[in-house]
N, C-alpha and C. Protein backbone atom coordinates (compact mmCIF):
# COMPACT_ATOMS: atom_id res chain seq x y z
N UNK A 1 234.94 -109.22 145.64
CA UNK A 1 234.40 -108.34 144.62
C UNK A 1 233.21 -108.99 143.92
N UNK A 2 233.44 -110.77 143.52
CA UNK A 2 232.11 -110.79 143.06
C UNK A 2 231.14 -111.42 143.75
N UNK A 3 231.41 -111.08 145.20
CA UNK A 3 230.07 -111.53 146.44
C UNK A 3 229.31 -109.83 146.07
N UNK A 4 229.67 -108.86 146.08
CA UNK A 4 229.44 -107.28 146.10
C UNK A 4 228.55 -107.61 144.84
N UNK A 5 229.45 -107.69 143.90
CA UNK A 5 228.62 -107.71 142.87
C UNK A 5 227.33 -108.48 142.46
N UNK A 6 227.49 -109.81 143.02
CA UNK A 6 225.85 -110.44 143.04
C UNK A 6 225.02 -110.02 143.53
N UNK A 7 225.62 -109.49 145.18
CA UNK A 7 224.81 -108.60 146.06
C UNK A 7 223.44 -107.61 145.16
N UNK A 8 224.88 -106.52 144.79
CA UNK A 8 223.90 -105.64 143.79
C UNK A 8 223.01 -106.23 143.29
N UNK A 9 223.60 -106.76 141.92
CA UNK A 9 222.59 -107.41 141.37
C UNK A 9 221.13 -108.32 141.53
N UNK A 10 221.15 -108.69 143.14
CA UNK A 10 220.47 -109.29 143.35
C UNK A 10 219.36 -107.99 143.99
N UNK A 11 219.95 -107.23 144.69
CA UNK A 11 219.23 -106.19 145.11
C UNK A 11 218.05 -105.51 144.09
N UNK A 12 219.06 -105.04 142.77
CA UNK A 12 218.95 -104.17 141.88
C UNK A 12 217.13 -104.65 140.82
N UNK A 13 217.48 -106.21 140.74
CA UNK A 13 216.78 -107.42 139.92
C UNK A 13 216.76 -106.68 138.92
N UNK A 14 215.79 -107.28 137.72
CA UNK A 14 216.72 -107.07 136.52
C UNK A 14 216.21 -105.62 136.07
N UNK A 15 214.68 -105.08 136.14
CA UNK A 15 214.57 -103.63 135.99
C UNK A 15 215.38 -102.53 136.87
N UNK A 16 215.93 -102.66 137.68
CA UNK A 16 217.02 -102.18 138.62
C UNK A 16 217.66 -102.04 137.74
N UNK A 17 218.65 -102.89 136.97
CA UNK A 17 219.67 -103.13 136.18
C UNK A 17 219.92 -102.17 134.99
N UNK A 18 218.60 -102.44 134.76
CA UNK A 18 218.28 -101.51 133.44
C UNK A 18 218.22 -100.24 133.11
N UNK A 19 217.96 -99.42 134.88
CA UNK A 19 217.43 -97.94 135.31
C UNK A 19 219.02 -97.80 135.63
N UNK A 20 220.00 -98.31 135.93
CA UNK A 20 221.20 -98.05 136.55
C UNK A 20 221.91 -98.00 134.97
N UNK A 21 221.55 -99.05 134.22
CA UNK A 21 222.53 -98.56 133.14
C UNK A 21 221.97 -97.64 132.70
N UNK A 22 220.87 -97.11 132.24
CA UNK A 22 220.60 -95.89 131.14
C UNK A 22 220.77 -94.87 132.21
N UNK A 23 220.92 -95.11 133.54
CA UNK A 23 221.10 -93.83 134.70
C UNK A 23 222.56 -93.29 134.02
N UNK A 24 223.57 -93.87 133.98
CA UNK A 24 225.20 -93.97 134.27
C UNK A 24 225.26 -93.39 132.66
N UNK A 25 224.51 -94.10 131.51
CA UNK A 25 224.71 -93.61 130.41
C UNK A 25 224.25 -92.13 130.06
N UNK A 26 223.39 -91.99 130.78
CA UNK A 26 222.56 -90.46 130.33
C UNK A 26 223.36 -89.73 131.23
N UNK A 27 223.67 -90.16 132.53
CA UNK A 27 225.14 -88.76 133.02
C UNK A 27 226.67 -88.91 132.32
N UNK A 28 226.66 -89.96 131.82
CA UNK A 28 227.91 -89.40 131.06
C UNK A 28 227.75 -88.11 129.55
N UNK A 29 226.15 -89.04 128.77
CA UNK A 29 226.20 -88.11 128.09
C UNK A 29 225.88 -86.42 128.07
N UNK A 30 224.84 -86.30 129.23
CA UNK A 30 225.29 -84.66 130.16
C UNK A 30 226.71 -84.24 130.16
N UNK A 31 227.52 -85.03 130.84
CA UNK A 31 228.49 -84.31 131.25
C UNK A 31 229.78 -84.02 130.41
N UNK A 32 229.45 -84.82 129.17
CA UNK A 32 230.01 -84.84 127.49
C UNK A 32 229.94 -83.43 127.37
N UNK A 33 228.70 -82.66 127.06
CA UNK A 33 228.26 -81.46 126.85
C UNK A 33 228.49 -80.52 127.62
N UNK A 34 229.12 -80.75 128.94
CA UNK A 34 229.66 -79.79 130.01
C UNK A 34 231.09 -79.82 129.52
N UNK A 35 232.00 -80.99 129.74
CA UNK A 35 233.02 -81.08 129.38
C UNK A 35 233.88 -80.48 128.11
N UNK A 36 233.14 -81.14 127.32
CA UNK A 36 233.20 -80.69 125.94
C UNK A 36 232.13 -79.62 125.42
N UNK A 37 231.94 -78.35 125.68
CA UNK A 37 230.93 -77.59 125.06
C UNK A 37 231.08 -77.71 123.25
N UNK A 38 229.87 -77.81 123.00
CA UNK A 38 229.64 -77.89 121.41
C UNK A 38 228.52 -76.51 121.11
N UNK A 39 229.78 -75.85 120.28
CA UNK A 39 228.79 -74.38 120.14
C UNK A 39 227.69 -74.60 118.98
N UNK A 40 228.21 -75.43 117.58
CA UNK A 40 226.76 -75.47 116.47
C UNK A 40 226.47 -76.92 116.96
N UNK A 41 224.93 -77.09 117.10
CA UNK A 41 224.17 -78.23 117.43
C UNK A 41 222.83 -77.96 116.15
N UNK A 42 223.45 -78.78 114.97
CA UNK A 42 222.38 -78.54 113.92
C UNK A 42 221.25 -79.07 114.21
N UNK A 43 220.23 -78.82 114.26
CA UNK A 43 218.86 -79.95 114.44
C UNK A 43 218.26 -79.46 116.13
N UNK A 44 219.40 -78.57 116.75
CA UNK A 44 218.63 -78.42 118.06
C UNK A 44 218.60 -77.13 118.80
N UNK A 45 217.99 -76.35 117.75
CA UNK A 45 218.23 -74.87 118.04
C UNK A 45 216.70 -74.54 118.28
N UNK A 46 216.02 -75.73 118.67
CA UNK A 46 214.92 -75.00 119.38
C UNK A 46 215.27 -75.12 121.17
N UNK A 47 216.45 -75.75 120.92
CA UNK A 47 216.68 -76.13 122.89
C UNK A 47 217.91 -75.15 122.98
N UNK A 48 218.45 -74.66 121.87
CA UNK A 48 219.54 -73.70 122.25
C UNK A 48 219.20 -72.47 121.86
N UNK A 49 218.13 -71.92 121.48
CA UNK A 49 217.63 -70.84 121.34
C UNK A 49 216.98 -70.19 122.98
N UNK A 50 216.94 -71.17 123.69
CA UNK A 50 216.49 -71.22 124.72
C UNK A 50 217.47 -71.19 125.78
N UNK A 51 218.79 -71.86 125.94
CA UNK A 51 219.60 -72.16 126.70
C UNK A 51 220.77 -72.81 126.08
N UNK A 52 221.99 -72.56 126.87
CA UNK A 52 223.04 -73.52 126.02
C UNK A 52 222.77 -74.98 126.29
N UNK A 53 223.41 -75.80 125.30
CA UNK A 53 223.60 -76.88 125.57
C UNK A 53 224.31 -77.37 127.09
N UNK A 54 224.98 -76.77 127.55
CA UNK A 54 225.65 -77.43 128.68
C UNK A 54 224.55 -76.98 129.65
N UNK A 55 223.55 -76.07 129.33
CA UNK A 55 222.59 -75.55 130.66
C UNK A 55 221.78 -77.36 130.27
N UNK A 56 221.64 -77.44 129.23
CA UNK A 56 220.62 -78.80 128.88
C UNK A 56 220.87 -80.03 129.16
N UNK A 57 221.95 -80.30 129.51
CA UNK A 57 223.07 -81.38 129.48
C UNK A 57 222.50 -81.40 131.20
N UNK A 58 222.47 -80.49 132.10
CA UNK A 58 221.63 -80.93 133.20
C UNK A 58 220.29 -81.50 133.20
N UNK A 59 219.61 -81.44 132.15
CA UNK A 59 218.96 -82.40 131.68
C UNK A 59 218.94 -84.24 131.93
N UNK A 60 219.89 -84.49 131.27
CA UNK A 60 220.39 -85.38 130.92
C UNK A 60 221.11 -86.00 132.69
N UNK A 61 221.63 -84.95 133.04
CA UNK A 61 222.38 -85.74 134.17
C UNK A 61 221.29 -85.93 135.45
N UNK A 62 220.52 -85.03 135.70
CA UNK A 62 219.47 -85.13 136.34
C UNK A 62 218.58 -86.40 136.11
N UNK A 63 218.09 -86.63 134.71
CA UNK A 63 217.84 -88.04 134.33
C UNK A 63 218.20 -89.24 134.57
N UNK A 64 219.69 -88.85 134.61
CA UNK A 64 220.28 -90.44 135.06
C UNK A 64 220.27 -90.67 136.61
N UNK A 65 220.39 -89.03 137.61
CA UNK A 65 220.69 -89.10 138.85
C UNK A 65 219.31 -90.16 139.17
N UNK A 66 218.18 -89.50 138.65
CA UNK A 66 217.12 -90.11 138.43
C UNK A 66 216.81 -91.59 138.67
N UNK A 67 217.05 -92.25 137.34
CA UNK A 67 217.24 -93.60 136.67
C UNK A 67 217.96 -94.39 138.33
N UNK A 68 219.49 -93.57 138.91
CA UNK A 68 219.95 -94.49 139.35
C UNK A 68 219.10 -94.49 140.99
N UNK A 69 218.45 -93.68 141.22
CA UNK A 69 218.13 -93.64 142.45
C UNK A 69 216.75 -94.78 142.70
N UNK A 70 215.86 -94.22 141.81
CA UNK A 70 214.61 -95.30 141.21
C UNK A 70 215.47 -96.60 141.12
N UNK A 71 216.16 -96.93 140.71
CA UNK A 71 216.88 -98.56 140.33
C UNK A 71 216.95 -99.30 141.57
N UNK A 72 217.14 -98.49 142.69
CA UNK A 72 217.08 -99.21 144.04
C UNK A 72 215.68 -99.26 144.42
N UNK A 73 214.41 -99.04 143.52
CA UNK A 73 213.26 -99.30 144.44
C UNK A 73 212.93 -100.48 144.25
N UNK A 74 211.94 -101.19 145.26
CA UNK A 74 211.27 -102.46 144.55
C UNK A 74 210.20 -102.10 142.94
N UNK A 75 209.83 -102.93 142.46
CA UNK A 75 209.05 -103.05 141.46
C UNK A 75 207.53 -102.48 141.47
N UNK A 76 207.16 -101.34 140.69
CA UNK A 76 205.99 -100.82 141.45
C UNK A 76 206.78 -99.10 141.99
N UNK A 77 207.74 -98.83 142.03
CA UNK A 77 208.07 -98.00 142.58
C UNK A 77 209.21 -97.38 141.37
N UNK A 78 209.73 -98.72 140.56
CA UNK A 78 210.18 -98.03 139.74
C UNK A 78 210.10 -96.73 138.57
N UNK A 79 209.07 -96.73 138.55
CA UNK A 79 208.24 -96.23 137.38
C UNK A 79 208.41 -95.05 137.05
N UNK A 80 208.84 -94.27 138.33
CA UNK A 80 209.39 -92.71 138.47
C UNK A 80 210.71 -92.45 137.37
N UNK A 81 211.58 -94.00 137.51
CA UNK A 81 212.99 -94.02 137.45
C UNK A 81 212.84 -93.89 135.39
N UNK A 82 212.10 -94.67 134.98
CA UNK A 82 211.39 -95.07 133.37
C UNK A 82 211.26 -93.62 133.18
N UNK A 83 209.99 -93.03 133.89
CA UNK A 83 209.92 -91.57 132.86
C UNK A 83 211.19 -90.70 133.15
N UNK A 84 212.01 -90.83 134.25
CA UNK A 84 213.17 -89.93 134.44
C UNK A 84 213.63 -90.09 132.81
N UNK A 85 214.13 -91.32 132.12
CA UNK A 85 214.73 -92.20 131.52
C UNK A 85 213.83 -91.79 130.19
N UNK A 86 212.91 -91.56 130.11
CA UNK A 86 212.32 -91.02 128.64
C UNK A 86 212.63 -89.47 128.89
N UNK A 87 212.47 -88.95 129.10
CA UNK A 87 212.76 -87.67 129.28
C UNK A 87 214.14 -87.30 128.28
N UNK A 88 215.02 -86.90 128.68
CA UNK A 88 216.00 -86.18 127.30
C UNK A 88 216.14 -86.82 126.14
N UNK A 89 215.48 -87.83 126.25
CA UNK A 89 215.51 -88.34 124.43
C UNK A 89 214.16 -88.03 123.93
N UNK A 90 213.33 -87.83 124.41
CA UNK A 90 211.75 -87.42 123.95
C UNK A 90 212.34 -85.66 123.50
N UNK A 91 212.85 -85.22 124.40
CA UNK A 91 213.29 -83.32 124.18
C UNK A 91 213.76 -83.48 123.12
N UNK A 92 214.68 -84.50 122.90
CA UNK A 92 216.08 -84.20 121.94
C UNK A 92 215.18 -84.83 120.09
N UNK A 93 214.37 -85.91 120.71
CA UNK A 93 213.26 -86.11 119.55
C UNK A 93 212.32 -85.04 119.12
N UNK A 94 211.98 -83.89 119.85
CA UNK A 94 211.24 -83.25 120.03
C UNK A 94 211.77 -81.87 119.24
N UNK A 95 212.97 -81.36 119.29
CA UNK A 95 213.45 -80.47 118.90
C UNK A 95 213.95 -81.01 117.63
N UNK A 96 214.64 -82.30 117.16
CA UNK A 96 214.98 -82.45 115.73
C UNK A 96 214.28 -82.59 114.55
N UNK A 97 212.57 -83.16 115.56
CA UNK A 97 211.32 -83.38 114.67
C UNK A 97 211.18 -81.84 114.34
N UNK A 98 211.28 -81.10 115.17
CA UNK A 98 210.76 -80.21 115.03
C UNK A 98 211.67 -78.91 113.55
N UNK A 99 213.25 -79.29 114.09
CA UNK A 99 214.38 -78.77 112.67
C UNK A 99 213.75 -79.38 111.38
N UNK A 100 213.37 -80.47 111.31
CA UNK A 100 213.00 -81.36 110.08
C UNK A 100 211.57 -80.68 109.48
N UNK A 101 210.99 -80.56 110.30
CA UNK A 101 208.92 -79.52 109.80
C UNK A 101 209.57 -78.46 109.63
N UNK A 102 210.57 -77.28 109.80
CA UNK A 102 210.67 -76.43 109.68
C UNK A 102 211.71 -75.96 108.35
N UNK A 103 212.86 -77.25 108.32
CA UNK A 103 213.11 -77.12 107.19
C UNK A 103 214.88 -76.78 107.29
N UNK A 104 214.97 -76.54 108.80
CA UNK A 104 216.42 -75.99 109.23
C UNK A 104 217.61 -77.09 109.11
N UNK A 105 216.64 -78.80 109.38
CA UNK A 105 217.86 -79.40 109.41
C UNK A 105 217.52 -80.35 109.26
N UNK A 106 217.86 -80.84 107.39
CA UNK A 106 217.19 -81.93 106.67
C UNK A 106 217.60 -83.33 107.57
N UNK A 107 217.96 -84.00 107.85
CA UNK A 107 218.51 -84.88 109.00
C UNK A 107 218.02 -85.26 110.11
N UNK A 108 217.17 -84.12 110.42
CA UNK A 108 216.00 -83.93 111.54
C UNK A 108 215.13 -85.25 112.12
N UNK A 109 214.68 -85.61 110.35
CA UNK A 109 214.01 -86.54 110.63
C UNK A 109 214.40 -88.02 110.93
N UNK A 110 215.54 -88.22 110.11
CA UNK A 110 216.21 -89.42 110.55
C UNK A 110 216.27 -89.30 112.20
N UNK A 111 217.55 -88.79 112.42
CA UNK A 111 217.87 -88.69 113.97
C UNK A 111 216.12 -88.77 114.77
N UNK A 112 215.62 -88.04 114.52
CA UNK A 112 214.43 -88.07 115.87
C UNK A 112 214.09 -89.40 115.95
N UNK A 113 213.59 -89.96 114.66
CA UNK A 113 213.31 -91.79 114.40
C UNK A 113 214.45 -92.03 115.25
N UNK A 114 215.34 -92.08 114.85
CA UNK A 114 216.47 -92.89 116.04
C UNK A 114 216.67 -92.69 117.09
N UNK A 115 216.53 -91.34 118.04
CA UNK A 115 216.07 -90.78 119.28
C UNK A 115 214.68 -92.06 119.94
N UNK A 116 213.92 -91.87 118.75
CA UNK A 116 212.22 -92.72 119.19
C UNK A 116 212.45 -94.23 119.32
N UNK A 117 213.27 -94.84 118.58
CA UNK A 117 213.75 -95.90 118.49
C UNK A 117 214.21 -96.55 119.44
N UNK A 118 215.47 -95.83 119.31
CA UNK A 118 216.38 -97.09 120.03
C UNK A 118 216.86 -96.20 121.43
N UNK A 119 215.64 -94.90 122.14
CA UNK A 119 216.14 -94.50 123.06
C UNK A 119 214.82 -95.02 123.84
N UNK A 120 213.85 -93.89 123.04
CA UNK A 120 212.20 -93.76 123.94
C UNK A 120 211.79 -95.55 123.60
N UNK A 121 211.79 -96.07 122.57
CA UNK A 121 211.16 -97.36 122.28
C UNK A 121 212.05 -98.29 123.30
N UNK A 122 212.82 -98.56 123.31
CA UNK A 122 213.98 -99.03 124.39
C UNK A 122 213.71 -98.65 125.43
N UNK A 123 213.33 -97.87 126.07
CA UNK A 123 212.67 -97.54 127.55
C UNK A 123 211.78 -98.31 127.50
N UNK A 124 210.34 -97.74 127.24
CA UNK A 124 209.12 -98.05 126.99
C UNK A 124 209.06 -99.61 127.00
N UNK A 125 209.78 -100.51 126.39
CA UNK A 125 209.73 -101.55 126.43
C UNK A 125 210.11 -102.45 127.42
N UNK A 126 211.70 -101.78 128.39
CA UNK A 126 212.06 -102.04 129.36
C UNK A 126 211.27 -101.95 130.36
N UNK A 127 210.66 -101.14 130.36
CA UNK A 127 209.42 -100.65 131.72
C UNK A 127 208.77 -101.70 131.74
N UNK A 128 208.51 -102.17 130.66
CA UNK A 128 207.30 -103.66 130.51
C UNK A 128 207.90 -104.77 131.20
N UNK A 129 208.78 -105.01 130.93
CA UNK A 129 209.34 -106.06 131.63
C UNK A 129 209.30 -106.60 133.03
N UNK A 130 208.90 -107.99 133.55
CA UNK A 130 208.55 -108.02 134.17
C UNK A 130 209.76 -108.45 135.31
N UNK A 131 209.53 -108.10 136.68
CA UNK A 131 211.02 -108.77 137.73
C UNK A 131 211.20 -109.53 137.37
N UNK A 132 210.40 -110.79 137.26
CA UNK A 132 210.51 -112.11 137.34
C UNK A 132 210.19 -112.80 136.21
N UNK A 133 210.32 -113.93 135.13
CA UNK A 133 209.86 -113.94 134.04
C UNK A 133 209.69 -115.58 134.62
N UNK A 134 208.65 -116.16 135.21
CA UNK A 134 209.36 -117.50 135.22
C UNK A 134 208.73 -118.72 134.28
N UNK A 135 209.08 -119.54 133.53
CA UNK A 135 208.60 -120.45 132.78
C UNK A 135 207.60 -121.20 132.94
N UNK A 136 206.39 -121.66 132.08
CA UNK A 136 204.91 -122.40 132.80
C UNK A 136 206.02 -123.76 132.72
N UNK A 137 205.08 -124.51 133.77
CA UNK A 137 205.72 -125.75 134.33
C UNK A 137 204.60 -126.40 133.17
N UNK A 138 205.35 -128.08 132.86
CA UNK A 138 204.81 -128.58 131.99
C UNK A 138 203.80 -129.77 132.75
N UNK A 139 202.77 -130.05 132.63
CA UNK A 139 201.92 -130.78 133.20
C UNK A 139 202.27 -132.29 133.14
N UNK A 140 202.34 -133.37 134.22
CA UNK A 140 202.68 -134.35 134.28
C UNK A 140 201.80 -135.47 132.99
N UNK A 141 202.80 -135.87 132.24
CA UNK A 141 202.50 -136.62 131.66
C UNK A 141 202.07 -136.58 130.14
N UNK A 142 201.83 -134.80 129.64
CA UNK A 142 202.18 -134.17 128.80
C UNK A 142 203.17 -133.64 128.44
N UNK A 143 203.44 -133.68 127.05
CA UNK A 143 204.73 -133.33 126.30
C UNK A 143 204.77 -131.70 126.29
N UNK A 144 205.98 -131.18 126.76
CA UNK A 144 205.26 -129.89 126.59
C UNK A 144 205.02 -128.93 124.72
């Protein structure tokens, strides 16, 4: 089990890693919203004015199918897998910014900041990251 598992991991390297977890996390949270339908969604009735939540929640799972398929590319190829991966948190930022300007759902604004934060900013940053990070070697005879 943990020859398999290095395997992966070694396959995956570490932006791999990263597209597989927010893959696995964004289809669970789709399938939250299938499972569990939630009829009042305060702050997101510009996406349910439009469709139910569980139609949106394919959103979300599509994203991750996304995330996990991209996670197996080399580097350079990932990139598809990143915007899969901004995608339902940019919507879901997008519609609460939008409750908050309008006035429907004072809260709006917090949540979207935290949508931008610690979903889209957390991508965005991961994407940067490089495969390989490796340390400058210190020159003979200097301290480094």
């Amino acid at each position: 089990m943990r020859a398999a598992a290095r395997r992966l991991r070694k396959q995956l390297g570490r932006r791999g890693q990263i597209l597989l977890i927010f893959g696995i996390g964004k289809i669970c949270w789709g399938v939250g919203f299938i499972v569990t339908p939630v009829e009042a969604a305060p702050g997101l009735t510009l996406l349910t004015d439009r469709c139910s939540l569980a139609a949106w929640a394919w959103l979300w799972i599509g994203a991750g199918l996304g995330c996990i398929v991209f996670a197996f590319l080399r580097v350079g190829g990932d990139w598809l897998g990143f915007l899969a991966a901004l995608a339902p948190p940019s919507v879901w930022a997008l519609a609460y910014g939008y409750a908050a300007i309008t006035g429907e759902y004072a809260r709006g604004t917090t949540v979207a900041i935290w949508y931008l934060t610690s979903h889209v900013g957390v991508i965005m940053w991961a994407a940067t990251v490089p495969e390989h990070s490796v340390p400058r070697r210190a020159r003979k005879g200097k301290a480094p």
